[in-house]
N, C-alpha and C. Protein backbone atom coordinates (compact mmCIF):
# COMPACT_ATOMS: atom_id res chain seq x y z
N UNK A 1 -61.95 -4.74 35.31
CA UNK A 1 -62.28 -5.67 36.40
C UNK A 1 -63.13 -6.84 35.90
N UNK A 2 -64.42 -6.54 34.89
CA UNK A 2 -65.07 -7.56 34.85
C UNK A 2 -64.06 -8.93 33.56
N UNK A 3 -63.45 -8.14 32.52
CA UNK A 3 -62.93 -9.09 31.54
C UNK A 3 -61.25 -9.71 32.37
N UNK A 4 -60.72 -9.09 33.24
CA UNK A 4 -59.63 -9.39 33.96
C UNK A 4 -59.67 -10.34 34.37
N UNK A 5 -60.30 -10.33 34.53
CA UNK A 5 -60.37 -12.14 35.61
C UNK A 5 -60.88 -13.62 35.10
N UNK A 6 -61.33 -13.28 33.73
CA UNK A 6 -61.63 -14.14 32.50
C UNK A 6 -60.49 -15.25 31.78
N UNK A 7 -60.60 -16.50 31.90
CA UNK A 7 -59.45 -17.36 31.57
C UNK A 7 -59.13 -16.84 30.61
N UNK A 8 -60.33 -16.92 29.61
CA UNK A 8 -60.14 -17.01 28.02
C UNK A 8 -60.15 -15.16 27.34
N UNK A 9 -59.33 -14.73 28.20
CA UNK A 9 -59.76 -12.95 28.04
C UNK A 9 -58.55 -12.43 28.40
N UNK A 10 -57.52 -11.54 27.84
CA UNK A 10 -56.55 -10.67 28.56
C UNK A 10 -56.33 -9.13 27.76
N UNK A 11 -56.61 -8.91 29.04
CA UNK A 11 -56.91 -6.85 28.46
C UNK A 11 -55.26 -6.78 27.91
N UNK A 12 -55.26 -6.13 27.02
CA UNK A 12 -53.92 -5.80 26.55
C UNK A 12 -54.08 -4.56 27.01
N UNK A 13 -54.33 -3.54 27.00
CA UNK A 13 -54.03 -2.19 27.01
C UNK A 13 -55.40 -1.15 27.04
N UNK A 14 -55.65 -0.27 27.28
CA UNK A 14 -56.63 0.82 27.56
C UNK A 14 -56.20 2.15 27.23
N UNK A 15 -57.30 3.13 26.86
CA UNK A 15 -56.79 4.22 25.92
C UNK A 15 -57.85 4.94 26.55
N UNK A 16 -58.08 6.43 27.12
CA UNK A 16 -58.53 7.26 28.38
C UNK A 16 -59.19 8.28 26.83
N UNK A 17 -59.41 8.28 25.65
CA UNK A 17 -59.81 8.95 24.70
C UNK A 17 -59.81 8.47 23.26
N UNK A 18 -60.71 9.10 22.19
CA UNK A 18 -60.65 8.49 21.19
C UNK A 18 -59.52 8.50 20.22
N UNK A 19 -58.78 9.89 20.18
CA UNK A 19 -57.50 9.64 19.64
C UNK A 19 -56.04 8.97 19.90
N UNK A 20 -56.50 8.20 21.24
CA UNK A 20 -55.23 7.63 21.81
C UNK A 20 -55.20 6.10 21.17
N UNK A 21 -56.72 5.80 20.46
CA UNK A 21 -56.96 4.53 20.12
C UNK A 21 -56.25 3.83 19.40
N UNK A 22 -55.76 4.56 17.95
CA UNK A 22 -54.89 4.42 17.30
C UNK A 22 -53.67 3.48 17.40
N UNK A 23 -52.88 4.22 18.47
CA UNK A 23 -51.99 4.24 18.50
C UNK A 23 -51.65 2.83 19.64
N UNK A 24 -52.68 2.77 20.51
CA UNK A 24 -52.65 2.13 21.28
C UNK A 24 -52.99 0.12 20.71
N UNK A 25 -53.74 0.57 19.44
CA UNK A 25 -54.14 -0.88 18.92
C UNK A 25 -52.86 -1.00 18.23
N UNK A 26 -52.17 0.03 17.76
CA UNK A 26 -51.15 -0.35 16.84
C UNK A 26 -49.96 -1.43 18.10
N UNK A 27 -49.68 -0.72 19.45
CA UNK A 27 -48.54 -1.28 20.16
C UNK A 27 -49.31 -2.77 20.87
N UNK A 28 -51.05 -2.22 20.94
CA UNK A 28 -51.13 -3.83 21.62
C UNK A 28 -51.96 -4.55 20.96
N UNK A 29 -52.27 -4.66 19.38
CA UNK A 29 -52.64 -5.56 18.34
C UNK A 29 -53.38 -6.30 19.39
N UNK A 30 -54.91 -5.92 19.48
CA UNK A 30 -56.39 -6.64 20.33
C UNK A 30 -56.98 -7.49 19.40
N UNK A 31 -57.27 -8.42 19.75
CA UNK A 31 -58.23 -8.72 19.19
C UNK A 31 -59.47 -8.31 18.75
N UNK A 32 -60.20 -7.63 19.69
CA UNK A 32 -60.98 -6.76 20.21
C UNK A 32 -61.31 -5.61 20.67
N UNK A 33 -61.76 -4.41 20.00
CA UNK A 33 -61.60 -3.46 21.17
C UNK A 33 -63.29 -2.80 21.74
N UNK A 34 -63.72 -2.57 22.84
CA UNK A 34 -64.40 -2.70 23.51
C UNK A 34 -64.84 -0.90 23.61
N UNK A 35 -65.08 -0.26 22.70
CA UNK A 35 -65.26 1.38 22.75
C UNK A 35 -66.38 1.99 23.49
N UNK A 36 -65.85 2.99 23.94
CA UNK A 36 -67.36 3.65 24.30
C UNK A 36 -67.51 4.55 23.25
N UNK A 37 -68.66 5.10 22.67
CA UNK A 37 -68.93 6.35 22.16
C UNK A 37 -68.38 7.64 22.73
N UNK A 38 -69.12 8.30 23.68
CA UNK A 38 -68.76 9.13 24.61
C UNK A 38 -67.54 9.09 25.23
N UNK A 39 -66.76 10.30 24.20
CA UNK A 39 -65.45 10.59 25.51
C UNK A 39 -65.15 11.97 24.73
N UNK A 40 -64.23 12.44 25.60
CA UNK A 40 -64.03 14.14 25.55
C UNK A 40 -63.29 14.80 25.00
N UNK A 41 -62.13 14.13 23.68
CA UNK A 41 -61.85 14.91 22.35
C UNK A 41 -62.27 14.37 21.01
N UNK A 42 -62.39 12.79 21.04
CA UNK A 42 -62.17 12.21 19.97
C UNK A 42 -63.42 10.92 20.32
N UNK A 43 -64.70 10.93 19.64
CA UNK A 43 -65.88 10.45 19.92
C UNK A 43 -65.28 8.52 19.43
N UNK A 44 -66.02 7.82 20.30
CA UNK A 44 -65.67 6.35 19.85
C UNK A 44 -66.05 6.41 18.29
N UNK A 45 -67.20 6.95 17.40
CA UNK A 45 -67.58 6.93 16.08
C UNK A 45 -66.48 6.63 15.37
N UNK A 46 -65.95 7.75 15.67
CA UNK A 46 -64.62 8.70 14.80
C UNK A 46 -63.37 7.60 14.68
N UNK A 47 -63.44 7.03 15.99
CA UNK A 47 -62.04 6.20 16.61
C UNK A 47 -62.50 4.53 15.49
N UNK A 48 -63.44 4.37 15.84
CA UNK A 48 -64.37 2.95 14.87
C UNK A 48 -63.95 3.14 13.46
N UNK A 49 -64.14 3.97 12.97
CA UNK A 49 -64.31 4.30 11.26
C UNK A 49 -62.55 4.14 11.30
N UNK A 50 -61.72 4.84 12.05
CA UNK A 50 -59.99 4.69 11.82
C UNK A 50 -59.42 3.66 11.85
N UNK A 51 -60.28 2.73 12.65
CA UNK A 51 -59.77 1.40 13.04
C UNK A 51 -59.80 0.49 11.78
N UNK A 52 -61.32 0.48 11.69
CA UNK A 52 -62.06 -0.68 10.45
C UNK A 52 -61.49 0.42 9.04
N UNK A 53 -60.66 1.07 9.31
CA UNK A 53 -60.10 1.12 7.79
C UNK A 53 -58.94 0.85 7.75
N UNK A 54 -58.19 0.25 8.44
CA UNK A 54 -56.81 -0.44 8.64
C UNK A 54 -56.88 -1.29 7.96
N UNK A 55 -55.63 -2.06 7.32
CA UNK A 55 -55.56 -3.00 6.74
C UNK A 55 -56.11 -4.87 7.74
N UNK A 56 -55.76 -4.86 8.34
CA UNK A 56 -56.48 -5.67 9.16
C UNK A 56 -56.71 -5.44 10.50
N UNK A 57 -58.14 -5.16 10.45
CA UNK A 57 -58.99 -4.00 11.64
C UNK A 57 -59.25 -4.97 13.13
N UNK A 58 -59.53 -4.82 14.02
CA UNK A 58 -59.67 -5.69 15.36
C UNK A 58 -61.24 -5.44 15.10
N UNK A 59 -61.80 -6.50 16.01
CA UNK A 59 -63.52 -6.20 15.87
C UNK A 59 -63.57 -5.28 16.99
N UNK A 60 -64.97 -4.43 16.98
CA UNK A 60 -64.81 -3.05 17.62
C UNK A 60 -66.59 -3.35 18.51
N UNK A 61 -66.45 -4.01 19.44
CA UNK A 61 -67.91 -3.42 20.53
C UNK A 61 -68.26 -2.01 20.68
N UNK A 62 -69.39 -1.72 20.10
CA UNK A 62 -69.43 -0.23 20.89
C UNK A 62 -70.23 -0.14 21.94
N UNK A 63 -70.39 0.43 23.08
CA UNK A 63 -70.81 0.44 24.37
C UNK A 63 -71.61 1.75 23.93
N UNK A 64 -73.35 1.66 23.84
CA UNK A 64 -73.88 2.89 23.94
C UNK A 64 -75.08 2.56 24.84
N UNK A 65 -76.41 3.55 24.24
CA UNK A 65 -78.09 3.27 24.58
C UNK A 65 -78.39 3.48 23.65
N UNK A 66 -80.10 3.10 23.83
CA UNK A 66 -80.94 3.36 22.56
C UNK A 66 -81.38 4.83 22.44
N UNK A 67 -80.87 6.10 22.95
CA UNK A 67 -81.28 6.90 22.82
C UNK A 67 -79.93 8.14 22.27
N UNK A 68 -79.52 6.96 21.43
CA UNK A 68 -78.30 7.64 20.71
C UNK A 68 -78.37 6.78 19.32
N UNK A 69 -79.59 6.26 18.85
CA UNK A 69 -79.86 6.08 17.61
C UNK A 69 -78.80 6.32 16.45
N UNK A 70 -78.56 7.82 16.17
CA UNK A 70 -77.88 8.04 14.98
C UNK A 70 -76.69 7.83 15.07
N UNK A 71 -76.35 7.77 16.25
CA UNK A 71 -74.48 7.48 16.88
C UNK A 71 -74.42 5.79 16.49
N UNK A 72 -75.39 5.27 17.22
CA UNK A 72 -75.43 3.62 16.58
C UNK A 72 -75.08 2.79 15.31
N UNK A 73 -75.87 3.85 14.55
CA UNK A 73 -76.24 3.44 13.37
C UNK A 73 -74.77 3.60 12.18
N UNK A 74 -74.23 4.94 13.01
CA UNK A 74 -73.09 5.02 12.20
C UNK A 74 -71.91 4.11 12.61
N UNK A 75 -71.83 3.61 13.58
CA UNK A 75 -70.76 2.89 14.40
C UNK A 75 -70.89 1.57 13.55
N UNK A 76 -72.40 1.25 13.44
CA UNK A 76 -72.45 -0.26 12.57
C UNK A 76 -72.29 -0.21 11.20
N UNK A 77 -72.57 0.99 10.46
CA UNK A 77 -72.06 0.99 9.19
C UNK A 77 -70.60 1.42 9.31
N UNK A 78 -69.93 1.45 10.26
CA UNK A 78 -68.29 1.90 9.67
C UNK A 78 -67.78 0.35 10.23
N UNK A 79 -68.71 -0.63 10.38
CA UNK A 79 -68.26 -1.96 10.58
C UNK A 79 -67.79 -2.90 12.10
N UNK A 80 -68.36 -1.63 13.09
CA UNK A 80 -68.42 -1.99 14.13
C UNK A 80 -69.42 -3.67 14.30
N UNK A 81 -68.79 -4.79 15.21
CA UNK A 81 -69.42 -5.68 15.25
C UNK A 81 -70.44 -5.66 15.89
N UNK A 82 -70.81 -4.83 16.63
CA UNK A 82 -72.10 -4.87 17.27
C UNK A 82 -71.81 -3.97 18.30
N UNK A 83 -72.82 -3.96 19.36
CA UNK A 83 -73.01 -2.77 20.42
C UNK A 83 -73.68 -3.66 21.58
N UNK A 84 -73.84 -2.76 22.48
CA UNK A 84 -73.65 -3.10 23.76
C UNK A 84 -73.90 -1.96 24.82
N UNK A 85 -75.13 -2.33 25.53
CA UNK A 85 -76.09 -1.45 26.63
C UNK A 85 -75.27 -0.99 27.33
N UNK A 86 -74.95 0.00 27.83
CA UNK A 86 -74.32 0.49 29.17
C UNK A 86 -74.38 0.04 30.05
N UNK A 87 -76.09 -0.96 30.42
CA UNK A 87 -76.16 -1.62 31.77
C UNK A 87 -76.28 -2.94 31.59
N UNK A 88 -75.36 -3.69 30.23
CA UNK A 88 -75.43 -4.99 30.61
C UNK A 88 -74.61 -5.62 31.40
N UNK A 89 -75.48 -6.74 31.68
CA UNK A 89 -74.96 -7.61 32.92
C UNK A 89 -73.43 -8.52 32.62
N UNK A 90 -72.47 -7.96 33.55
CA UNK A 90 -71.08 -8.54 32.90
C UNK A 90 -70.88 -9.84 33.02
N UNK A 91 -71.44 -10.82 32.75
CA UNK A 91 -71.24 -12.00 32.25
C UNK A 91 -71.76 -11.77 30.51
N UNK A 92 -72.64 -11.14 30.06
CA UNK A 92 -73.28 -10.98 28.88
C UNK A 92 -71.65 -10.07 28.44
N UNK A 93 -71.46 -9.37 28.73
CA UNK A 93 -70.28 -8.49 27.99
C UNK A 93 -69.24 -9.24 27.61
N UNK A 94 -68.96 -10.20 28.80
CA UNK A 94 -67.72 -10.94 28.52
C UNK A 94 -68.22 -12.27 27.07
N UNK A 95 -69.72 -12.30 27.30
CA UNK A 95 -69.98 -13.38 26.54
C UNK A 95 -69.88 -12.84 24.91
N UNK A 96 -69.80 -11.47 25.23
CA UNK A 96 -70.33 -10.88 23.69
C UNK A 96 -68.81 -10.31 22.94
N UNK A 97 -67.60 -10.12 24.26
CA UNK A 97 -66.43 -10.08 23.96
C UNK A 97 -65.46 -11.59 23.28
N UNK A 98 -66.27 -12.50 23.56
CA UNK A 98 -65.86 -14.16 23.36
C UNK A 98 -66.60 -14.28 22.19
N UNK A 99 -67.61 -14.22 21.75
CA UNK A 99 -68.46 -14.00 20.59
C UNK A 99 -67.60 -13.44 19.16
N UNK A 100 -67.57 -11.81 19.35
CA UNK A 100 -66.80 -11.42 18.23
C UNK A 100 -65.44 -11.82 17.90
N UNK A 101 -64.60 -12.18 19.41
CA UNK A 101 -63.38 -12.62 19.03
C UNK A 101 -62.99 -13.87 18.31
N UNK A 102 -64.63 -14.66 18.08
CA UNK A 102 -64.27 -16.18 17.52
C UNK A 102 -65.18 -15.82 15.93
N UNK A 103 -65.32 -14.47 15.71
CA UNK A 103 -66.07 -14.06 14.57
C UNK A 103 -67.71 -14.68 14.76
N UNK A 104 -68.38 -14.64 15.37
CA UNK A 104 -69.39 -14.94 15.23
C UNK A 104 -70.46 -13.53 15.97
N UNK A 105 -71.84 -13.71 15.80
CA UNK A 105 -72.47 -12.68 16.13
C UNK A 105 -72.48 -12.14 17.25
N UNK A 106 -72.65 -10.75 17.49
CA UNK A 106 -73.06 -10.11 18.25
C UNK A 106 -74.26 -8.99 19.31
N UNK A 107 -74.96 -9.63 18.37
CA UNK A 107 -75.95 -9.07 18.50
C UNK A 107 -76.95 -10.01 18.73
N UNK A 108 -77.98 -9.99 19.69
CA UNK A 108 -79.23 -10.77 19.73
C UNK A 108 -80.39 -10.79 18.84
N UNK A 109 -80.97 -11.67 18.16
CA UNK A 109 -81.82 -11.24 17.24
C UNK A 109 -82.74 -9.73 17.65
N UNK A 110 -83.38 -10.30 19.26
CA UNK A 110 -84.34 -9.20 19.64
C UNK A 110 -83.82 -7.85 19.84
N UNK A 111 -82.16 -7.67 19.89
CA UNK A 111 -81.68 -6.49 20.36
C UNK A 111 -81.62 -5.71 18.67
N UNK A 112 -81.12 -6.98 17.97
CA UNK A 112 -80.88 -6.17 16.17
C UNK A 112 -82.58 -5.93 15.79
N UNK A 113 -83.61 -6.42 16.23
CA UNK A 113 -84.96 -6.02 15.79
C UNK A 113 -85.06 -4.79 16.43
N UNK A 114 -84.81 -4.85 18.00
CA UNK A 114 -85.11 -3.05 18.32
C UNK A 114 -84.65 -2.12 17.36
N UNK A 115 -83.08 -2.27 17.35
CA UNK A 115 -82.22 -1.24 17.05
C UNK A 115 -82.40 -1.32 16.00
N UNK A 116 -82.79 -1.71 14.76
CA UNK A 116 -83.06 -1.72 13.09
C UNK A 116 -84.77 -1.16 13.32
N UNK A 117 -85.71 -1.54 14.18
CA UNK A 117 -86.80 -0.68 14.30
C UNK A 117 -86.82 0.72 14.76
N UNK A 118 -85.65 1.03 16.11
CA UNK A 118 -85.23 2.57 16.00
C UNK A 118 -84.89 3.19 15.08
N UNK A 119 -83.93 2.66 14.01
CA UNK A 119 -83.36 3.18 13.48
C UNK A 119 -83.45 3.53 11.72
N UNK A 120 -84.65 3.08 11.45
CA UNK A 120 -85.42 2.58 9.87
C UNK A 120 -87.08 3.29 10.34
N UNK A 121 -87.33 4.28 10.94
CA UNK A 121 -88.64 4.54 11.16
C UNK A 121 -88.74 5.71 10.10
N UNK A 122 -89.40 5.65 9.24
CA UNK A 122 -89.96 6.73 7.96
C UNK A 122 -88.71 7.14 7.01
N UNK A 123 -89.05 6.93 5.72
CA UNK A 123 -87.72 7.73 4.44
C UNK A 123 -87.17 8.44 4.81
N UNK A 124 -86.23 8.56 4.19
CA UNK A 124 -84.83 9.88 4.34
C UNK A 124 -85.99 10.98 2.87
N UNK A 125 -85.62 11.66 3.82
CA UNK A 125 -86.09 12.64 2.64
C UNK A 125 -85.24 12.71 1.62
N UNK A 126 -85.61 13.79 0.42
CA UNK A 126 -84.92 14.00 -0.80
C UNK A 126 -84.26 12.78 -1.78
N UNK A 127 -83.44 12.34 -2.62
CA UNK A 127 -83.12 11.29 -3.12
C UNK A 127 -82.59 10.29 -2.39
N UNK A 128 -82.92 9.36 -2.63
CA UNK A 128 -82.38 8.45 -1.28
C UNK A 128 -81.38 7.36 -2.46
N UNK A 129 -80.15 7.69 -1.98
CA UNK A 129 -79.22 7.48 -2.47
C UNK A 129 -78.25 6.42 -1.62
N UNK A 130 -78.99 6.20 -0.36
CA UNK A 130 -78.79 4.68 0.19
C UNK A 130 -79.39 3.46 -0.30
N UNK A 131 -80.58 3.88 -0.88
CA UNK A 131 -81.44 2.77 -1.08
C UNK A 131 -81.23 2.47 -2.28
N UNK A 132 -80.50 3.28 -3.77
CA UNK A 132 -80.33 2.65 -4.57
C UNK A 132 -79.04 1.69 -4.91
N UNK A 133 -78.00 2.68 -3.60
CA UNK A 133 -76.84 1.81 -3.55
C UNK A 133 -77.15 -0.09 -2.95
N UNK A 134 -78.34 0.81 -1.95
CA UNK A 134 -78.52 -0.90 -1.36
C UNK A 134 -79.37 -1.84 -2.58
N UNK A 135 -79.86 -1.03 -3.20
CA UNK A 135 -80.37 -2.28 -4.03
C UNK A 135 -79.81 -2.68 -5.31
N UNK A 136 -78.78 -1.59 -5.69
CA UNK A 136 -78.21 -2.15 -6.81
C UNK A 136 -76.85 -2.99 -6.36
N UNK A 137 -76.40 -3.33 -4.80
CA UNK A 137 -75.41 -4.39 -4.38
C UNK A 137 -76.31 -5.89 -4.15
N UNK A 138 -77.55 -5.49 -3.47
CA UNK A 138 -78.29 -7.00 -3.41
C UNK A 138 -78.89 -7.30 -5.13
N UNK A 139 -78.93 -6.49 -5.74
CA UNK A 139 -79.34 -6.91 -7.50
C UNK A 139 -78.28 -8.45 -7.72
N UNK A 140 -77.10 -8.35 -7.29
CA UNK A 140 -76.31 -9.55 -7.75
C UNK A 140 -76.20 -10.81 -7.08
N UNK A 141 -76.94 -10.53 -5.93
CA UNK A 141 -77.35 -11.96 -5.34
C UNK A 141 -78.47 -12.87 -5.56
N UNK A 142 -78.03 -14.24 -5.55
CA UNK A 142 -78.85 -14.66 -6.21
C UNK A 142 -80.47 -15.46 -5.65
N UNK A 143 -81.48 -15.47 -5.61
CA UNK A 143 -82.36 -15.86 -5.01
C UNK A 143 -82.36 -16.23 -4.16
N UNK A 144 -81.59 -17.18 -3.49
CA UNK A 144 -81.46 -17.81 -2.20
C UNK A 144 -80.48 -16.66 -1.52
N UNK A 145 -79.57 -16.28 -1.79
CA UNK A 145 -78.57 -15.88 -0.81
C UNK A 145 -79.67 -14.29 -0.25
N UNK A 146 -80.25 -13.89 -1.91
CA UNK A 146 -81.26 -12.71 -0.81
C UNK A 146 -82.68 -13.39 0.03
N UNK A 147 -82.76 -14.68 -0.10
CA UNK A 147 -84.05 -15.09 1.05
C UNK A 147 -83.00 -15.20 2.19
N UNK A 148 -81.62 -15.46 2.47
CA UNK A 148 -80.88 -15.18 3.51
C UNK A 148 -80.99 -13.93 4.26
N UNK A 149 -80.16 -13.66 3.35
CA UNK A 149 -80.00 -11.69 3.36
C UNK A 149 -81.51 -11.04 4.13
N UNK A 150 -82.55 -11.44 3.32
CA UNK A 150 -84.42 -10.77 3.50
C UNK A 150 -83.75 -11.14 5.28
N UNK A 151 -83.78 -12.58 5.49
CA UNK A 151 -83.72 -12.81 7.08
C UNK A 151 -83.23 -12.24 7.74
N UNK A 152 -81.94 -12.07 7.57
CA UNK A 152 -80.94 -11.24 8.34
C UNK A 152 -81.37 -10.11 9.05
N UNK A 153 -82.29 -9.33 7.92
CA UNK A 153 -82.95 -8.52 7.99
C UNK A 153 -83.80 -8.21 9.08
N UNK A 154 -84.62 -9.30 9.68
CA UNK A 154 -85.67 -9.69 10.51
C UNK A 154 -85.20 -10.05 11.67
N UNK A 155 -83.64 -9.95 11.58
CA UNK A 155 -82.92 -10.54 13.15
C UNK A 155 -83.06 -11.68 13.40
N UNK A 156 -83.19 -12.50 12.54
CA UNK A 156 -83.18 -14.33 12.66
C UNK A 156 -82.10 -14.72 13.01
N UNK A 157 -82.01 -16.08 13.87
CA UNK A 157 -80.77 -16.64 14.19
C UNK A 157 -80.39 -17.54 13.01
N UNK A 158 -79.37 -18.22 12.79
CA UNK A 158 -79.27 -19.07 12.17
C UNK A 158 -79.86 -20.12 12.36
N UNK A 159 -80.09 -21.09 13.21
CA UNK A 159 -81.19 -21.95 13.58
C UNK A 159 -82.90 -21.45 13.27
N UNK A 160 -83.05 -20.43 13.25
CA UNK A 160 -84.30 -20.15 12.62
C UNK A 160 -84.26 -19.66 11.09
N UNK A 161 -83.18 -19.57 10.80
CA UNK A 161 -83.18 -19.29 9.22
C UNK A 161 -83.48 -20.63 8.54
N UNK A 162 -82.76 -21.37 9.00
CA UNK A 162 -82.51 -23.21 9.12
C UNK A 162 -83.94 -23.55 8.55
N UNK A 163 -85.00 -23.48 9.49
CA UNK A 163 -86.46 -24.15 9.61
C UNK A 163 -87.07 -23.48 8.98
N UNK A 164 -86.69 -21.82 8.56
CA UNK A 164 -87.61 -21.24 7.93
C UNK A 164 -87.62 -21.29 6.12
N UNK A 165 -86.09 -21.79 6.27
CA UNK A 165 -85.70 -22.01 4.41
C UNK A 165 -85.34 -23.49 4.17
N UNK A 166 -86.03 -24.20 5.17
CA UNK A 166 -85.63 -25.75 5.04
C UNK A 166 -83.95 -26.08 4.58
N UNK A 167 -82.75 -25.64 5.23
CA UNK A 167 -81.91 -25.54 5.34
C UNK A 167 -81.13 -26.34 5.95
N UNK A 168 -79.99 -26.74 6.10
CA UNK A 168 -79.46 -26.87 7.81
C UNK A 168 -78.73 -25.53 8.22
N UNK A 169 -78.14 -25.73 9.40
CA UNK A 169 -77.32 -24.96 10.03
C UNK A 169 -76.19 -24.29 9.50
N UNK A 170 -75.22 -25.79 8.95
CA UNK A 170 -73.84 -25.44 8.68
C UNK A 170 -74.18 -24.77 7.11
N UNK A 171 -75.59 -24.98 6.15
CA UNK A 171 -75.38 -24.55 5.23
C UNK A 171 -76.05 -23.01 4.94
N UNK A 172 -76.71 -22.70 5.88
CA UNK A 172 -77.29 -21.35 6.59
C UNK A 172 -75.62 -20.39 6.85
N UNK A 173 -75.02 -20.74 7.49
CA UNK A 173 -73.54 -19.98 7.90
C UNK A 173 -72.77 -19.95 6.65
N UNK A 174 -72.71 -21.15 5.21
CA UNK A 174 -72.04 -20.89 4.45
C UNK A 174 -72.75 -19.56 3.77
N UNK A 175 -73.96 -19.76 3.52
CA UNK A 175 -74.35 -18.55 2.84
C UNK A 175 -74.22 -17.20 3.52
N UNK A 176 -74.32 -16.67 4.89
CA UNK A 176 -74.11 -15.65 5.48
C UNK A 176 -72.52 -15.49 4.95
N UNK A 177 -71.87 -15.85 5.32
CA UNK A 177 -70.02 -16.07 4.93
C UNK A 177 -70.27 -15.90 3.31
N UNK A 178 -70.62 -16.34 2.23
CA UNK A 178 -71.06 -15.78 0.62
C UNK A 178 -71.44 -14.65 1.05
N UNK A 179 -72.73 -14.16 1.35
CA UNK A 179 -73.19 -12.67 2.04
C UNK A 179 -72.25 -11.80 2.04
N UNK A 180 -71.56 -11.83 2.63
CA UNK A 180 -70.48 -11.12 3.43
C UNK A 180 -69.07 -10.64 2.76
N UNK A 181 -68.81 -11.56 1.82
CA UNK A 181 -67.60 -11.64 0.90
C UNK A 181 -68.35 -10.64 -0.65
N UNK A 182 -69.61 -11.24 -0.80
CA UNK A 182 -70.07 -10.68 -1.86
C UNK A 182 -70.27 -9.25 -2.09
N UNK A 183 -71.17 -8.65 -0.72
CA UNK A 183 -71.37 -7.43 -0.35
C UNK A 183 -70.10 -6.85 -0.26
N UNK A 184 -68.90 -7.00 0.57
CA UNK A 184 -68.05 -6.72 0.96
C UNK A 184 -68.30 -5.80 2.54
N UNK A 185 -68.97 -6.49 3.06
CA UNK A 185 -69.28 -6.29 4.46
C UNK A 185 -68.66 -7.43 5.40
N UNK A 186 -68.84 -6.51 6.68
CA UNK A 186 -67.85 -7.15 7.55
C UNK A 186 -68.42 -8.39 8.84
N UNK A 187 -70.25 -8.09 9.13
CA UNK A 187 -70.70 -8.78 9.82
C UNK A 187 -72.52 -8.87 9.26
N UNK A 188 -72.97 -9.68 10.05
CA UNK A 188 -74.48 -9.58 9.48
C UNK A 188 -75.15 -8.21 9.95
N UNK A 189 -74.98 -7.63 10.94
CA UNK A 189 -75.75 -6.47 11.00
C UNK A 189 -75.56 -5.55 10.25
N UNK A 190 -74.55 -5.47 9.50
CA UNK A 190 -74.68 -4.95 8.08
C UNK A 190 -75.49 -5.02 7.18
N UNK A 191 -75.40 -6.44 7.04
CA UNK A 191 -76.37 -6.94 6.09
C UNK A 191 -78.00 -6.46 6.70
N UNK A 192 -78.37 -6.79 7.61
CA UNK A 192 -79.50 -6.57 7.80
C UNK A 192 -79.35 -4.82 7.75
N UNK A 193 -78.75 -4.15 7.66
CA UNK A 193 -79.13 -2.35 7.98
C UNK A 193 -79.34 -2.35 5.64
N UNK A 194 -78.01 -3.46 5.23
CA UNK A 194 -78.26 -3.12 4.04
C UNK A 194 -79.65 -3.40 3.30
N UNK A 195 -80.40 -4.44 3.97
CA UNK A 195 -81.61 -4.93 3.58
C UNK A 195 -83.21 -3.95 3.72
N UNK A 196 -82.32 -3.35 5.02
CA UNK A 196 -83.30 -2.47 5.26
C UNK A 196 -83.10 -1.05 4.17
N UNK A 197 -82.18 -0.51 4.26
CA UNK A 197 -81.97 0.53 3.39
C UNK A 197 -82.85 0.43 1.71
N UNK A 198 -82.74 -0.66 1.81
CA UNK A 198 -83.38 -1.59 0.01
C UNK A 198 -85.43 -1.38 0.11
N UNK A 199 -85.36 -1.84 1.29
CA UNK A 199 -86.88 -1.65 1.91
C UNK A 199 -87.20 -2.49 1.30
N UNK A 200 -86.35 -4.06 1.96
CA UNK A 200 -87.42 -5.62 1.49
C UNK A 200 -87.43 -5.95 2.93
N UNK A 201 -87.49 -5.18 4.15
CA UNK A 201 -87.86 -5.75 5.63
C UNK A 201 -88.80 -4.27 6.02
């Protein structure tokens, strides 16, 4: 109901579980697909990770709360573009469905500061074998692209990356886009979970 009625928006198709997802992106090739976590054979996680390993994956909203932390966290490392409150206001949904579909962010700085502060509170115990992967992928970037990267980190917009690295705009986005190709990641909240994992935010 709320994306239906959207000029620039047309639902292709809907899938009542996570294993129907599949099959269903395969017949109606989305641009977008709009997941919930929660459903009752096949968890949105599970359905995210199948998608973004396709040869060319649709961007994937996941619809959760903040009190599903570890469900989050995995949804954005299997390359989900971002997430999305249960009770946001549907003009924001549709805005955040128009967002990923033109590749650009999804996430609000202040929403990627919560959710990277939920989700980064005290070491992983035992060898932490995220953090050397994360720091031996940012080892090859080069000074500037990790004072990017450090930002990303911090949930900066591009306009504040701009003023804060005496930058402009359009040359702030080339480096996120380097970021992105280099790492071999799919959006910035990647980057910022990878920055954090490194423990330079």
């Amino acid at each position: 109901m709320i994306l239906g009625g959207v000029p620039d928006v047309r639902v292709v198709g809907e899938a009542a579980d996570g294993d129907e997802v599949p099959a269903a992106v395969a017949r109606c090739t989305p641009d977008v697909v709009l997941m919930d976590i929660r459903m009752p054979r096949v968890d949105g996680l599970a359905a995210t990770e199948a998608l973004r390993a396709l040869p060319d994956p649709p961007e994937v909203l996941v619809l959760t709360t903040f009190d599903a932390d570890e469900q989050v966290l995995r949804a954005l490392r299997a390359g989900a573009g971002g997430f999305l409150l249960k009770d946001t206001p549907p003009a924001e949904i549709v805005r955040a469905v128009l967002r990923v579909a033109a590749g650009e962010a999804t996430l609000s700085p202040t929403v990627t500061r919560q959710l990277i502060s939920h989700l980064t509170v005290g070491p992983t115990p035992g060898p932490d074998r995220r953090r050397d992967r994360a720091l031996r992928l940012l080892a090859g970037l080069t000074e500037r692209e990790r004072e990017v990267a450090v930002a990303l980190g911090h949930g900066r917009t591009n306009a504040e990356i701009s003023a804060e690295l005496f930058m402009s705009v359009a040359t702030v986005k080339a480096y996120v886009s380097r970021l992105l190709t280099k790492l071999a990641l799919n959006n910035r909240v990647q980057v910022a979970l990878l920055v954090h994992d490194a423990g330079l935010v």
